[in-house]
Structure formats: structure tokens, C-alpha cells
Protein backbone atom coordinates (compact mmCIF):
# COMPACT_ATOMS: atom_id res chain seq x y z
CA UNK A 1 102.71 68.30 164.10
CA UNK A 2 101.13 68.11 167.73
CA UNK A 3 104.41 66.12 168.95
CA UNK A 4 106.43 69.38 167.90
CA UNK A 5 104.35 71.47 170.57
CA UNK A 6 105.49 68.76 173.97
CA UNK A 7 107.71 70.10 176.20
CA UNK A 8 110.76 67.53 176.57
CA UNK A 9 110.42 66.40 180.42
CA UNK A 10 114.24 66.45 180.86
CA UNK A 11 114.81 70.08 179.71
CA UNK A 12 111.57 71.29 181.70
CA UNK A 13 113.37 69.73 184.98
CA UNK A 14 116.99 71.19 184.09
CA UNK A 15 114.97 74.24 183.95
CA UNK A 16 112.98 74.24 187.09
CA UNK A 17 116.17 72.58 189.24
CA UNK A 18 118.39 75.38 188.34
CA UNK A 19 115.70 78.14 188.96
CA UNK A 20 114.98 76.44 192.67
CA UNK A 21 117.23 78.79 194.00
CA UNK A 22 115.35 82.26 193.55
CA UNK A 23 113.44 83.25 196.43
CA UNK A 24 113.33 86.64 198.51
CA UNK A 25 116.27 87.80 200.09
CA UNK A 26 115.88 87.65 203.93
CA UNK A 27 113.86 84.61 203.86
CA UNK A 28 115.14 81.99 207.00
CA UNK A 29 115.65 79.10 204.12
CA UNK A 30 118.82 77.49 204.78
CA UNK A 31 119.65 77.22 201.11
CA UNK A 32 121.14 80.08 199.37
CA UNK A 33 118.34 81.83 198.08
CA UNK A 34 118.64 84.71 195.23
CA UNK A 35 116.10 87.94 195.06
CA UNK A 36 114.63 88.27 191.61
CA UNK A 37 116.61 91.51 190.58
CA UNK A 38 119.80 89.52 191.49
CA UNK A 39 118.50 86.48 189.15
CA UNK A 40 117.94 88.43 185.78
CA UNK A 41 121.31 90.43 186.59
CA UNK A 42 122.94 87.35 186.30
CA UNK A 43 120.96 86.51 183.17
CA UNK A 44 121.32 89.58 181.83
CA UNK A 45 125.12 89.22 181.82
CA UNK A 46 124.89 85.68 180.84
CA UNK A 47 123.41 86.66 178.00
CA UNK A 48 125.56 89.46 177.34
CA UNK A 49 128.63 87.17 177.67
CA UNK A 50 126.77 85.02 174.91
CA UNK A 51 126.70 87.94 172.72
CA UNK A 52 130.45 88.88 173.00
CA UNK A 53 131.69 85.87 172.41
CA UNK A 54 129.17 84.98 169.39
CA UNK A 55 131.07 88.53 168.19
CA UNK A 56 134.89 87.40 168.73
CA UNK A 57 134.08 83.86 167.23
CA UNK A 58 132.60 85.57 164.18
CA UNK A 59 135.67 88.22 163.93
CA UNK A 60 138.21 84.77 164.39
CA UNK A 61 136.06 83.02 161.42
CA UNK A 62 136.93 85.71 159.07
CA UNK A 63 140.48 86.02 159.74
CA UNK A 64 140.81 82.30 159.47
CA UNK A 65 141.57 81.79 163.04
CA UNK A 66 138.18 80.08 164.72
CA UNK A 67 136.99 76.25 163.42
CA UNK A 68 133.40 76.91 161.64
CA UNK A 69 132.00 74.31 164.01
CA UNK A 70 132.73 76.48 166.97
CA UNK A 71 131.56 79.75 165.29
CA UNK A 72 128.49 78.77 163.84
CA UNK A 73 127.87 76.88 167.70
CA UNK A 74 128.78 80.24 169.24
CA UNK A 75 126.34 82.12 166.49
CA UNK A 76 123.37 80.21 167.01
CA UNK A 77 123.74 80.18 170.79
CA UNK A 78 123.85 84.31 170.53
CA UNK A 79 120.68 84.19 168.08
CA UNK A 80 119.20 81.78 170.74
CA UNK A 81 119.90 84.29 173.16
CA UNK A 82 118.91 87.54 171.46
CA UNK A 83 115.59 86.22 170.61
CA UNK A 84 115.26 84.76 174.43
CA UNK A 85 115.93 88.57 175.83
CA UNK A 86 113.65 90.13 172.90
CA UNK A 87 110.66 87.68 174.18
CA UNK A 88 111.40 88.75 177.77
CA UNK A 89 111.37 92.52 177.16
CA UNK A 90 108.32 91.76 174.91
CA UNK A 91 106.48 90.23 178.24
CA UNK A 92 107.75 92.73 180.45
CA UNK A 93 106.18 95.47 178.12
CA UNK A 94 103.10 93.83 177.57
CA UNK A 95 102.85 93.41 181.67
CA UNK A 96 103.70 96.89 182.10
CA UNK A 97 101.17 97.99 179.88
CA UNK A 98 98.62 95.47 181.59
CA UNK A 99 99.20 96.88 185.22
CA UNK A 100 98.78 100.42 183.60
CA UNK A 101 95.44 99.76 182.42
CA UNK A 102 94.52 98.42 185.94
CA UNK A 103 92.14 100.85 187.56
CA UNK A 104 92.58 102.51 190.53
């Protein structure tokens, strides 16, 4: 049971390679560098494109048209993503609510 809590090392580096490029816009780096706001916009339709085509593959399943493989692939990775964008608004709620307690 404690082995089911690790974080696998090669997922934890996919993650933090592909999030080296959000910074502050108008910073002198010579990499491309992406404000915050521009980072979950692009997550934020990511996940939205998830969602859609979760919904077509689902709509081609019952009309016989979509392999189950790919629909149930295309299902979990919208439930993956729906419960990823539920835990973020969660968080962003909960930090919301943290700052508004802050006193003045």
C-alpha cells in the first residue's frame, strides 16, 4: 500500500519538462516563455478538446461506427480530464476563499 502513494520519476519529469516554459511575459529569457493566463487557456481548451472528442467517440460507439478500444480510450481520457479540471477549480476555490480570510 505505501508503494501506491510514489510518484513515478519519469512522469514527474515529463511533467516538469513540459511546464519549463511558463514564465512572465516580458521577461529577457531567450526561450519562449508563456504568462500563466496564456498556460491554463491552453489547458483549458486541451481539456475541452478531450471532452468533445470523448462525446463523438461515444455517439460513433452507438451507431456502430467507432472500435470499443478507441472509445472506451477516448472515455477514460475525458473522465481523466473532468476530474483533473474539477480538482483545479476545487484549489482555486479553496485559495480564493483563503486570500479572503486574509486580514487587512
Amino acid at each position: 500500500m505505501a508503494g501506491e502513494n510514489l510518484i513515478n520519476p519519469a512522469v514527474a519529469a515529463n511533467a516538469y519538462s513540459s511546464n519549463q516554459n511558463v514564465g512572465i511575459k516580458g521577461t529577457t529569457n531567450k526561450d519562449d516563455s508563456v504568462s500563466f493566463s496564456d498556460f491554463l487557456e491552453g489547458r483549458a481548451r486541451e481539456s475541452i478538446e478531450t471532452m468533445r472528442e470523448g462525446e463523438k467517440l461515444s455517439g460513433q460507439a452507438v451507431t456502430g461506427e467507432a472500435d470499443l478500444t478507441d472509445v472506451v480510450e477516448a472515455v477514460t481520457a475525458a473522465e481523466l480530464t473532468l476530474e483533473t479540471v474539477v480538482a483545479m477549480r476545487d484549489r482555486l476555490v479553496s485559495a480564493f476563499q483563503e486570500i479572503m480570510r486574509m486580514p487587512i
